[in-house]
Protein backbone atom coordinates (compact mmCIF):
# COMPACT_ATOMS: atom_id res chain seq x y z
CA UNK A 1 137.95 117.28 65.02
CA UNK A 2 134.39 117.54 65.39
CA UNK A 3 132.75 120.72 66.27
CA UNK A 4 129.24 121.35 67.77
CA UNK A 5 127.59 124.69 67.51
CA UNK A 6 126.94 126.03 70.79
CA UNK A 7 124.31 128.44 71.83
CA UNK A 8 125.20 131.91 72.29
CA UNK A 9 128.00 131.72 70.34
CA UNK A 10 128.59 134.35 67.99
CA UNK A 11 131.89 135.43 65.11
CA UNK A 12 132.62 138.46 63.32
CA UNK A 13 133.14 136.03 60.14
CA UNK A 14 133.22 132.83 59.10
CA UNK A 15 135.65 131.72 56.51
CA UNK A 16 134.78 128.76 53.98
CA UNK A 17 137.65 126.67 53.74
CA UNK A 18 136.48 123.13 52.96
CA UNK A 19 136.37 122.49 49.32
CA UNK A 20 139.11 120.32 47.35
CA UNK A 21 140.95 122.88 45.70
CA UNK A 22 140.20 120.46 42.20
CA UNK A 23 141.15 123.37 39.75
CA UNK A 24 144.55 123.95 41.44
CA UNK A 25 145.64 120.30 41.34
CA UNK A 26 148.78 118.84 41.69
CA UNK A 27 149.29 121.75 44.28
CA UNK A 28 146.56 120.60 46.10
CA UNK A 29 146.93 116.94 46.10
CA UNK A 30 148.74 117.11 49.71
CA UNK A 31 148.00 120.82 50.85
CA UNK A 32 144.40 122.29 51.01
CA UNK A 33 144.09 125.32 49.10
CA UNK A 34 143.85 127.90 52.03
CA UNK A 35 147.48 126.41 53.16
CA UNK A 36 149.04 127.09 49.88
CA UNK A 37 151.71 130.11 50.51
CA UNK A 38 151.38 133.68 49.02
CA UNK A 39 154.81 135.22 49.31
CA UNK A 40 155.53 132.65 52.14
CA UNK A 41 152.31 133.20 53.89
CA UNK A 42 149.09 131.02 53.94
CA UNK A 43 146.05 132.19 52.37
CA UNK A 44 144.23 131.46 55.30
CA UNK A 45 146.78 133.42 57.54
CA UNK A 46 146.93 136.67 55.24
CA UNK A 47 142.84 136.23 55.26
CA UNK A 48 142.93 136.29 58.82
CA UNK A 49 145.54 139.10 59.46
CA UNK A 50 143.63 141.29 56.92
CA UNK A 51 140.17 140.16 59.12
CA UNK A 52 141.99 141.32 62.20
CA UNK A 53 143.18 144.76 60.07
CA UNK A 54 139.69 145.52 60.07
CA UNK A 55 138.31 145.00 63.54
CA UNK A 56 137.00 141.51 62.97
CA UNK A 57 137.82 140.40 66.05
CA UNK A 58 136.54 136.16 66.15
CA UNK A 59 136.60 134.23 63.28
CA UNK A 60 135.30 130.80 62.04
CA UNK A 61 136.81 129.09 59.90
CA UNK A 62 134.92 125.65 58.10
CA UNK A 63 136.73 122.82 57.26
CA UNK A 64 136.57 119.48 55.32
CA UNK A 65 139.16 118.31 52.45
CA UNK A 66 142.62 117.77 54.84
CA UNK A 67 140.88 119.37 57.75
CA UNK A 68 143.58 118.13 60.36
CA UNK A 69 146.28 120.19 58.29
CA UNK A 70 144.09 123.64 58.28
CA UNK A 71 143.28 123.10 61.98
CA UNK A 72 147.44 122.81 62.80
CA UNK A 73 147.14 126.42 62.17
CA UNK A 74 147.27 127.88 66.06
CA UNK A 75 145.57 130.68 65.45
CA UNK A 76 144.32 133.32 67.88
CA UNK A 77 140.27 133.56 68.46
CA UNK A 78 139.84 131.30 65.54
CA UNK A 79 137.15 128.16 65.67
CA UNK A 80 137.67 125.43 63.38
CA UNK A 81 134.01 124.13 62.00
């Protein structure tokens, strides 16, 4: 999906998720690296809860390497870049 900036827009963080995830290959072959699980949960969903733990309220998140699997995350005020 292809996102355009729009005016007035404005997060509480923006999360870099868009690189390859090279140095945690085979693991990463198939799954981006903020999908991989820590104790059962994504990385990107822990970062996220702990985000919302601390009043960050909006979030964006960039994407890139398998984008169309980190964006089937439906997550609450959360913009895919």
């Amino acid at each position: 999906m292809l996102y355009m900036y729009q005016k007035n827009q404005s997060f509480d963080s923006i999360i870099l998720a868009g690189g390859f995830g090279k140095r945690l290959s085979p693991l990463t072959d198939s799954l981006p690296k903020p999908m991989l699980p820590i104790a059962e949960v994504s990385a990107l969903t822990r970062i996220i809860s702990l985000l919302r733990e601390h009043n960050f309220k909006k979030s964006a998140v960039t994407t890139m390497y398998l984008a169309e699997k980190i964006e089937s995350l439906k997550l609450e005020n959360v913009e895919f870049i």
